[in-house]
C-alpha atoms as a PDB file:
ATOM      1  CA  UNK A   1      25.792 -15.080 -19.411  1.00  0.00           C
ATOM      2  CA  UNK A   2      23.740 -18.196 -19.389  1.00  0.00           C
ATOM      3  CA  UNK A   3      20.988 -18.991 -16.925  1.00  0.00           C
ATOM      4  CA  UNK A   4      22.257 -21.120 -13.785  1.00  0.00           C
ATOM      5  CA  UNK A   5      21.698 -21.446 -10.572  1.00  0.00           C
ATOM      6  CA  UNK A   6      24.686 -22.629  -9.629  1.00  0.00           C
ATOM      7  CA  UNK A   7      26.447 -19.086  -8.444  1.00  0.00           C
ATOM      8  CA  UNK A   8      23.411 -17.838  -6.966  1.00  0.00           C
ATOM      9  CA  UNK A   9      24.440 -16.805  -3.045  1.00  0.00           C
ATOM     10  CA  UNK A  10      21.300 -18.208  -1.348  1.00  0.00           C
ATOM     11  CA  UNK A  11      22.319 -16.682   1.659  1.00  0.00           C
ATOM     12  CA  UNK A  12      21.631 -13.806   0.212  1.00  0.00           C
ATOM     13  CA  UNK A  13      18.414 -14.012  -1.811  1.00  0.00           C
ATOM     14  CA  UNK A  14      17.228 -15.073   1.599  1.00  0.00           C
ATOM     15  CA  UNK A  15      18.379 -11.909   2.890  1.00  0.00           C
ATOM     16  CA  UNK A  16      16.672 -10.129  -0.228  1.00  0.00           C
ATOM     17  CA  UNK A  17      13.694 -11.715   0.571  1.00  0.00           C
ATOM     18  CA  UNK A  18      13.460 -10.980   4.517  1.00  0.00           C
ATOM     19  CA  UNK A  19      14.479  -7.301   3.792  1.00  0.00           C
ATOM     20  CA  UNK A  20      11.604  -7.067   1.463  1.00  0.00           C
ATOM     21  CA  UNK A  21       8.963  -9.035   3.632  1.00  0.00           C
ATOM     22  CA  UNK A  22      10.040  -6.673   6.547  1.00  0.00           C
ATOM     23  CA  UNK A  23       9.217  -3.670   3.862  1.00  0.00           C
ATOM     24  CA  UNK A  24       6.319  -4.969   2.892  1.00  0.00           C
ATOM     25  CA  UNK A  25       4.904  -5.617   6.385  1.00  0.00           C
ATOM     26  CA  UNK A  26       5.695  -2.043   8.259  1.00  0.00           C
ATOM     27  CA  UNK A  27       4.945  -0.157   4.973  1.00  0.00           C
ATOM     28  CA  UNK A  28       1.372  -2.408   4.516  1.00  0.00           C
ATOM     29  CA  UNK A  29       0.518  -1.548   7.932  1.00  0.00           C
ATOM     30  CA  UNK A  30       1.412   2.347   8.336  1.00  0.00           C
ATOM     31  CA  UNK A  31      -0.425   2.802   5.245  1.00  0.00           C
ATOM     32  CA  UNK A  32      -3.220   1.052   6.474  1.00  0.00           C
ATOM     33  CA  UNK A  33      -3.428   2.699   9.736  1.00  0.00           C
ATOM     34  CA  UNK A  34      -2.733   6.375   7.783  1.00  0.00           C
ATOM     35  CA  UNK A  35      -5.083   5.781   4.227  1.00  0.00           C
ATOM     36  CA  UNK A  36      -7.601   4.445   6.183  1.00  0.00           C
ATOM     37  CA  UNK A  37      -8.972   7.709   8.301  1.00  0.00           C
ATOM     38  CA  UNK A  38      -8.021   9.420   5.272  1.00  0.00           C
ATOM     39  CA  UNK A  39     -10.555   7.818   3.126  1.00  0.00           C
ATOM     40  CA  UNK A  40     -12.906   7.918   5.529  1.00  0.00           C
ATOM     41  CA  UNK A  41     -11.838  11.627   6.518  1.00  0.00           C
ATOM     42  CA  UNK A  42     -12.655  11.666   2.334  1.00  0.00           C
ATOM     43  CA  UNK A  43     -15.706  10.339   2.662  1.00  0.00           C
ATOM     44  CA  UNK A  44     -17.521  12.039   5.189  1.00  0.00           C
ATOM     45  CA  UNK A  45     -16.353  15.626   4.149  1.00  0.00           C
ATOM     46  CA  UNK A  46     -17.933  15.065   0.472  1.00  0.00           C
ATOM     47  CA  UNK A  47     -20.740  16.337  -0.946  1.00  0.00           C
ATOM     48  CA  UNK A  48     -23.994  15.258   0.462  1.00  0.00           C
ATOM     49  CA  UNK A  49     -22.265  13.052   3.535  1.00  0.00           C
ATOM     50  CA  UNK A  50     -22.386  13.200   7.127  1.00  0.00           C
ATOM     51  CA  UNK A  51     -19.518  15.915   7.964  1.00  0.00           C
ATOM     52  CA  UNK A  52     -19.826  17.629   4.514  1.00  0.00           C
ATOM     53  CA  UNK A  53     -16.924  20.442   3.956  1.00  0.00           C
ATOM     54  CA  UNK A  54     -16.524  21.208   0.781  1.00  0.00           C
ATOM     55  CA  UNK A  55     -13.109  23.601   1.553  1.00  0.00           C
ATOM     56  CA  UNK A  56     -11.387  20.724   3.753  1.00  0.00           C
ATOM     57  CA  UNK A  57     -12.423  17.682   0.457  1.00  0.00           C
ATOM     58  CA  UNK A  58     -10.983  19.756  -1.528  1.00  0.00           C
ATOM     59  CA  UNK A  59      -7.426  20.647  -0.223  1.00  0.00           C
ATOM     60  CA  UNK A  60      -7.454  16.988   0.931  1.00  0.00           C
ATOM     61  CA  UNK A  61      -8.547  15.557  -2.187  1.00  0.00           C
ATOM     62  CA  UNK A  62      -5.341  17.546  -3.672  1.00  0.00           C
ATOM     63  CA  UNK A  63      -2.969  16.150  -1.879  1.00  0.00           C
ATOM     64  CA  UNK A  64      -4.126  12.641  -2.376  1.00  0.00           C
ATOM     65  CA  UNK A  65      -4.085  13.141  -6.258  1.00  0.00           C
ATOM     66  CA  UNK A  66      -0.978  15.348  -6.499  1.00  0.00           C
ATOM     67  CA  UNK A  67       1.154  12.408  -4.002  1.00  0.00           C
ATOM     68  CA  UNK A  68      -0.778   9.294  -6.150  1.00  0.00           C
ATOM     69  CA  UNK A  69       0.351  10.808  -9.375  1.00  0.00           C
ATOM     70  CA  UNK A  70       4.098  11.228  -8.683  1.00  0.00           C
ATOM     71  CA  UNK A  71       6.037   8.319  -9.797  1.00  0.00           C
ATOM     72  CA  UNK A  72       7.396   6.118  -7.139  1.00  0.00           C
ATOM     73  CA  UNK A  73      11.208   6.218  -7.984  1.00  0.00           C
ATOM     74  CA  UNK A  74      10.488  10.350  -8.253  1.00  0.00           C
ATOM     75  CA  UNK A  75       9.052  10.383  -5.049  1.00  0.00           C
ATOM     76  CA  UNK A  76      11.555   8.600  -3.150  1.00  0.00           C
ATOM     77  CA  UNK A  77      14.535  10.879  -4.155  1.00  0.00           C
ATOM     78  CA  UNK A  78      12.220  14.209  -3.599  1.00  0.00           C
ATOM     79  CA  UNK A  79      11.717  12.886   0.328  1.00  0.00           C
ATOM     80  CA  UNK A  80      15.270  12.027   0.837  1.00  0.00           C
ATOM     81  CA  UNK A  81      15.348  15.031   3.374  1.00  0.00           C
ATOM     82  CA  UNK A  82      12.268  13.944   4.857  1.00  0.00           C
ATOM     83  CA  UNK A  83      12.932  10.018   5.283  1.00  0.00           C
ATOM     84  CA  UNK A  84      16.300  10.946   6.775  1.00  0.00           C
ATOM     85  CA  UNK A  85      14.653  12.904   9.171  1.00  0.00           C
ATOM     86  CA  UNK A  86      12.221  10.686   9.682  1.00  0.00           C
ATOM     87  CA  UNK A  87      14.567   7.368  10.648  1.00  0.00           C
ATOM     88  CA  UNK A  88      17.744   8.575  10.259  1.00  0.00           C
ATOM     89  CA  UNK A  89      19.136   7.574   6.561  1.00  0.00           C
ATOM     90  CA  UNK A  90      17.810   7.019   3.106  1.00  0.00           C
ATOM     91  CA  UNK A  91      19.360   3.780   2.592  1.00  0.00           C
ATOM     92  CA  UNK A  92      18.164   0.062   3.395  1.00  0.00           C
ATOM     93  CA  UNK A  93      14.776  -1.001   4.581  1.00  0.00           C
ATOM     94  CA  UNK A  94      14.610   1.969   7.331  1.00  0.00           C
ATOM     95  CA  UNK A  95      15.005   4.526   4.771  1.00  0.00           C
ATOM     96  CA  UNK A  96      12.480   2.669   2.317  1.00  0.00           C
ATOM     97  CA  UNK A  97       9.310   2.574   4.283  1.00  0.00           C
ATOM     98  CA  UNK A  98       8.481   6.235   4.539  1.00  0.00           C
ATOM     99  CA  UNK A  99       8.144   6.706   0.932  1.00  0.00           C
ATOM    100  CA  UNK A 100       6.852   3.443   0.522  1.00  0.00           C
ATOM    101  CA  UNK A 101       3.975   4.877   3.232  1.00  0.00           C
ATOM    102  CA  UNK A 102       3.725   7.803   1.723  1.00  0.00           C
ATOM    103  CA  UNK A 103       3.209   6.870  -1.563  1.00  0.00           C
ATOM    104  CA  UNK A 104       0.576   4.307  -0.761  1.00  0.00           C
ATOM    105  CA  UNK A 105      -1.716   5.623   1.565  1.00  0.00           C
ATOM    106  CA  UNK A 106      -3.109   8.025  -0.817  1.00  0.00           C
ATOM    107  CA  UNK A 107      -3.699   5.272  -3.029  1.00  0.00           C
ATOM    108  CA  UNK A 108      -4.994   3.245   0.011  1.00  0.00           C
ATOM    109  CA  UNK A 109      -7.702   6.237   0.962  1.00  0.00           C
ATOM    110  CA  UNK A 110      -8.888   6.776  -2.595  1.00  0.00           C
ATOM    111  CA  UNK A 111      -9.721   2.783  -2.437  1.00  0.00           C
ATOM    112  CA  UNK A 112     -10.899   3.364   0.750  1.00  0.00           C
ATOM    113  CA  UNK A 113     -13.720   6.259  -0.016  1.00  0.00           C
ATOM    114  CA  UNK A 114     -14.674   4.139  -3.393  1.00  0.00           C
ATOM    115  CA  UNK A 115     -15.104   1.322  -0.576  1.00  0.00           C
ATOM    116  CA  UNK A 116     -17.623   3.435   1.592  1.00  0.00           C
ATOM    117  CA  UNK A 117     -19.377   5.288  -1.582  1.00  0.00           C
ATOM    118  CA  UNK A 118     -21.250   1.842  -2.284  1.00  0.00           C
ATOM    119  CA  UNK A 119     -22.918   1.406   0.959  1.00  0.00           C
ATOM    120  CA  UNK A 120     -26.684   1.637   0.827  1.00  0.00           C
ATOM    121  CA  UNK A 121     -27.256   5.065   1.707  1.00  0.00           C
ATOM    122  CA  UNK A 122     -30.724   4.284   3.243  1.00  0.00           C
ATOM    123  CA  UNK A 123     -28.737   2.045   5.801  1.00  0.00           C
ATOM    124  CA  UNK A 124     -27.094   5.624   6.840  1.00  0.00           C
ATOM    125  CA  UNK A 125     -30.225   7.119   7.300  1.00  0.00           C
ATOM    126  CA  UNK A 126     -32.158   4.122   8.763  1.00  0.00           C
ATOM    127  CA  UNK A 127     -28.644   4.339  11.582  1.00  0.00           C
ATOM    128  CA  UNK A 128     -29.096   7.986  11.750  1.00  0.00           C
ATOM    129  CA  UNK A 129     -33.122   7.994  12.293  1.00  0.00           C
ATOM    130  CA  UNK A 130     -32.439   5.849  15.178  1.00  0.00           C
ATOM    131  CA  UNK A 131     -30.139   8.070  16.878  1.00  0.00           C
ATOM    132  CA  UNK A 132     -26.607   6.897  16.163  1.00  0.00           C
ATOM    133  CA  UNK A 133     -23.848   9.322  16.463  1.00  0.00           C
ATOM    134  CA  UNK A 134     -21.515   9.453  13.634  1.00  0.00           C
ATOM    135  CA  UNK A 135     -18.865   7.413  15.799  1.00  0.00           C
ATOM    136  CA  UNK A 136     -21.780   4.755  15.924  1.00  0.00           C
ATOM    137  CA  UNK A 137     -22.025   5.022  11.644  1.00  0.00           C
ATOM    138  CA  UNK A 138     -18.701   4.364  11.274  1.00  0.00           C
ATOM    139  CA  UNK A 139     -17.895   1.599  13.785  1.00  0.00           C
ATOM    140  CA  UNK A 140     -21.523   0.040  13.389  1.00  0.00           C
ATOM    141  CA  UNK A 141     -22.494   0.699   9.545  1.00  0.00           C
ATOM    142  CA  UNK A 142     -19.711   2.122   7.232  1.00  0.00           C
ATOM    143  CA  UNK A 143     -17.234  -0.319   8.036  1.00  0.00           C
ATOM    144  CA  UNK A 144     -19.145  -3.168   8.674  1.00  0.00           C
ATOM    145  CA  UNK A 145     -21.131  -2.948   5.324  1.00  0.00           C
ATOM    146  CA  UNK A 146     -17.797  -2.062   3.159  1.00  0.00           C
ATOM    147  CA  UNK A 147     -15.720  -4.961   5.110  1.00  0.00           C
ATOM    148  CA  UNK A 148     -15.162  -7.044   1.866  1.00  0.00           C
ATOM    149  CA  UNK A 149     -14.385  -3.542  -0.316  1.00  0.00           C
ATOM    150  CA  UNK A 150     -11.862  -2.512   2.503  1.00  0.00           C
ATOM    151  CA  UNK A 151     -10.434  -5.794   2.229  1.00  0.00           C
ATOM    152  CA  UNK A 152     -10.217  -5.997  -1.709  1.00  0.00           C
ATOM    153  CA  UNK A 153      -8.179  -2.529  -1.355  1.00  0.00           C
ATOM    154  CA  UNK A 154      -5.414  -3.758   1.216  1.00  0.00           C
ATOM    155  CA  UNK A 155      -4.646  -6.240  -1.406  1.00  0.00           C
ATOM    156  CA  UNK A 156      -4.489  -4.136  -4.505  1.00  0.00           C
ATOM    157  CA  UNK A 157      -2.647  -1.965  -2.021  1.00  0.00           C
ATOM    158  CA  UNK A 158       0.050  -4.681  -1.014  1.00  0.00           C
ATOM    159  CA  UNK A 159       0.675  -6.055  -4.362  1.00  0.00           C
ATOM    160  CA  UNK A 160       1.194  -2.634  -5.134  1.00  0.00           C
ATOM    161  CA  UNK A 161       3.577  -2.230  -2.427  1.00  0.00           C
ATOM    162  CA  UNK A 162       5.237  -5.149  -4.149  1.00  0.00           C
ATOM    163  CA  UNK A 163       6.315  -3.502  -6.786  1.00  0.00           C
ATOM    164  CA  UNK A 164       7.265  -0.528  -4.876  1.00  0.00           C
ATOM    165  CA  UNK A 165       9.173  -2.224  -2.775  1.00  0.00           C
ATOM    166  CA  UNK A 166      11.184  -3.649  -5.679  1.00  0.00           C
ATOM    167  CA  UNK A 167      11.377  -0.041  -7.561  1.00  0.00           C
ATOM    168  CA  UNK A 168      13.265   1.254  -4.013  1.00  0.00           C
ATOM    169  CA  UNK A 169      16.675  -1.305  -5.366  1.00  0.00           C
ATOM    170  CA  UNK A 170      17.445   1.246  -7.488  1.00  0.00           C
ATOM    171  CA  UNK A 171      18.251   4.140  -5.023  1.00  0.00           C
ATOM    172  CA  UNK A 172      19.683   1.467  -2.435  1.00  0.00           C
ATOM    173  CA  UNK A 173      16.332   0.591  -0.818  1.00  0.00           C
ATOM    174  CA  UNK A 174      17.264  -3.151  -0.322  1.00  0.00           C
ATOM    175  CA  UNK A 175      15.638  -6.330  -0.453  1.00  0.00           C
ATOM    176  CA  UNK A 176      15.206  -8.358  -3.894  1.00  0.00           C
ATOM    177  CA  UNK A 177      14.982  -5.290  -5.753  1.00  0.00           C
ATOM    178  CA  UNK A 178      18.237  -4.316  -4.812  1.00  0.00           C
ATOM    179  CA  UNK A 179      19.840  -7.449  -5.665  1.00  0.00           C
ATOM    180  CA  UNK A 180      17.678  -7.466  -9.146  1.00  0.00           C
ATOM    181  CA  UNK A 181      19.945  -4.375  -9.495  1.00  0.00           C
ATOM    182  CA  UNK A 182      23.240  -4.844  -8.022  1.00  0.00           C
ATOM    183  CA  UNK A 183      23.967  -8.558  -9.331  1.00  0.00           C
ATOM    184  CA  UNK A 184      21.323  -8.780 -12.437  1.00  0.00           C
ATOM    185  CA  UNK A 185      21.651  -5.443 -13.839  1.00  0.00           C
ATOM    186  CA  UNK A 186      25.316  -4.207 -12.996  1.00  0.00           C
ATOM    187  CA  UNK A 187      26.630  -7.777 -12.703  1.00  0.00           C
ATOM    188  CA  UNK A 188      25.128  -9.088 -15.673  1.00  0.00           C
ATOM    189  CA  UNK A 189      23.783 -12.093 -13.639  1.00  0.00           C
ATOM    190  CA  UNK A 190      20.911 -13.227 -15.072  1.00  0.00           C
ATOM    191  CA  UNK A 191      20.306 -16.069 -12.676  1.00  0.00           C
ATOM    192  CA  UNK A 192      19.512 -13.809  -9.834  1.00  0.00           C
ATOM    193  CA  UNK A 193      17.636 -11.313 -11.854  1.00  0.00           C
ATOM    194  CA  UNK A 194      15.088 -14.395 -12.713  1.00  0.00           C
ATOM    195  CA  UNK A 195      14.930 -15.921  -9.176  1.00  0.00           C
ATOM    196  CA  UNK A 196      13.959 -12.888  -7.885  1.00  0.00           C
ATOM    197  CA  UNK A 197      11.745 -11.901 -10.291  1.00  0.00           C
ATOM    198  CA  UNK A 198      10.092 -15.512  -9.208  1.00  0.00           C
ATOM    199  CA  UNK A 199      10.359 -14.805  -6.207  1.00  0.00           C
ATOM    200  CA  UNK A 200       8.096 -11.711  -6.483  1.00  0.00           C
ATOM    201  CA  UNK A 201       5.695 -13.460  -9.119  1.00  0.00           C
ATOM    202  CA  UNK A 202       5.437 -15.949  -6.335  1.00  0.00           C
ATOM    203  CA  UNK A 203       4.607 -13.280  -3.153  1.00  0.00           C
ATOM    204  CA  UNK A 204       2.093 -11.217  -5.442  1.00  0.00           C
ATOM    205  CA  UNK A 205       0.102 -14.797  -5.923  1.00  0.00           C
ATOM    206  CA  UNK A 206      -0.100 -15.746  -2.410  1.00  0.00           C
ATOM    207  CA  UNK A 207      -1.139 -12.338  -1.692  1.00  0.00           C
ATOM    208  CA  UNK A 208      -4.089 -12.002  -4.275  1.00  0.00           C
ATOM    209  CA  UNK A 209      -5.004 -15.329  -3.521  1.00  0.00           C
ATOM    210  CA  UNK A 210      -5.647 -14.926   0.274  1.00  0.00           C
ATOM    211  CA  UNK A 211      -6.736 -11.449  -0.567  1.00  0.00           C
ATOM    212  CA  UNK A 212      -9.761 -12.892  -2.714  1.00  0.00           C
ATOM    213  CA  UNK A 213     -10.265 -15.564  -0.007  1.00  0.00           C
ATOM    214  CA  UNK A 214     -10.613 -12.825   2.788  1.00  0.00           C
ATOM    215  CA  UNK A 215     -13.097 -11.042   0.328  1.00  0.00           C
ATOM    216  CA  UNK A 216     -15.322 -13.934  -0.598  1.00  0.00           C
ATOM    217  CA  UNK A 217     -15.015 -15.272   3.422  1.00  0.00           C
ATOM    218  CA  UNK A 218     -16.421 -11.458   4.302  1.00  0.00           C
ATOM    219  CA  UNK A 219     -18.980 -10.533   1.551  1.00  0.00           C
ATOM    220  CA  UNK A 220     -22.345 -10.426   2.534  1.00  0.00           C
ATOM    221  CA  UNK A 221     -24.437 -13.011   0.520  1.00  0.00           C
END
């Protein structure tokens, strides 16, 4: 079949691409709100740091590397049970964003604890000689100082999510990856395949590139 773009239905490469926006947004902002405190939970339990446990690190640290080293497309069938409990069904964009949450925000934390590991450690101390409660290190110093890290991370994590979302097609997650599947790969329509394959080149650029804008904006000189 020859590339045209003649037969495309627009209608519903729009479609595709709302369905995957909409995955991308709710799955980009559970996994902030979840691999964030993680990380930092990460942080401040390892050795040497302000709530140091070396029993609770290491169970968590477990589970962060056992979920980040499952393969996406494995992971999504193993929580079938779990997402349908969850919302309900396994199918569509409701079905794709637990997985899609829950195989990020491991990712997300691990980024997230690099993030915090290269703050000046005398700032801690110079915080904590003055009296600040740990609450008051976190809000006030951790965060603060690691802004521009933090920020790097949530895009790595989103073009990752990309990707993911994409991946989710195959088990009848929706969006552009499920069109990639059901009209590129079964149909044999390569004209769909490559829009929205552009269409995804296209999303991942805008994202790095306001990504890097956010970090330069927020880095301290």
């Amino acid at each position: 079949m020859g590339f045209t773009l003649q037969n495309i239905d627009w209608a519903e490469i729009w479609k595709g691409t709302q369905d995957t926006l909409t995955m991308l947004g709710f799955s980009t902002l559970f996994t902030v709100v979840i691999g964030l405190p993680l990380g930092i939970l990460l942080f401040l339990t390892s050795r040497g740091q302000l709530l140091e446990n070396r029993w609770f690190y290491s169970i968590s640290s477990f589970v962060v590397n056992v979920l980040r080293s499952v393969p996406f497309i494995i992971l999504m069938i193993l929580l079938i049970p779990v997402t349908k409990m969850l919302v309900g069904t396994s199918l569509g964009v409701k079905g794709s964003i637990p997985p899609l949450v829950i195989g990020a925000a491991p990712f997300f934390a691990r980024l997230v604890e690099t993030s915090l590991r290269e703050v000046d450690r005398g700032v801690i101390e110079a915080a904590q000689s003055m009296g600040a409660s740990n609450w008051q290190i976190i809000r006030s110093v951790l965060l603060p100082e690691s802004r521009s890290g933090l920020i790097a991370g949530i895009t790595i994590t989103t073009v990752s999510l990309v990707s993911y979302t994409a991946m989710s097609g195959v088990i009848g997650g929706g969006g552009l990856g499920d069109l990639a599947i059901r009209y590129g790969y079964q149909r044999f329509q390569t004209d769909v395949m490559g829009v929205t394959v552009c269409i995804l080149l296209v999303l991942v650029q805008i994202l790095q590139m306001v990504g890097d804008r956010l970090v330069i904006k927020f880095s301290r000189k």
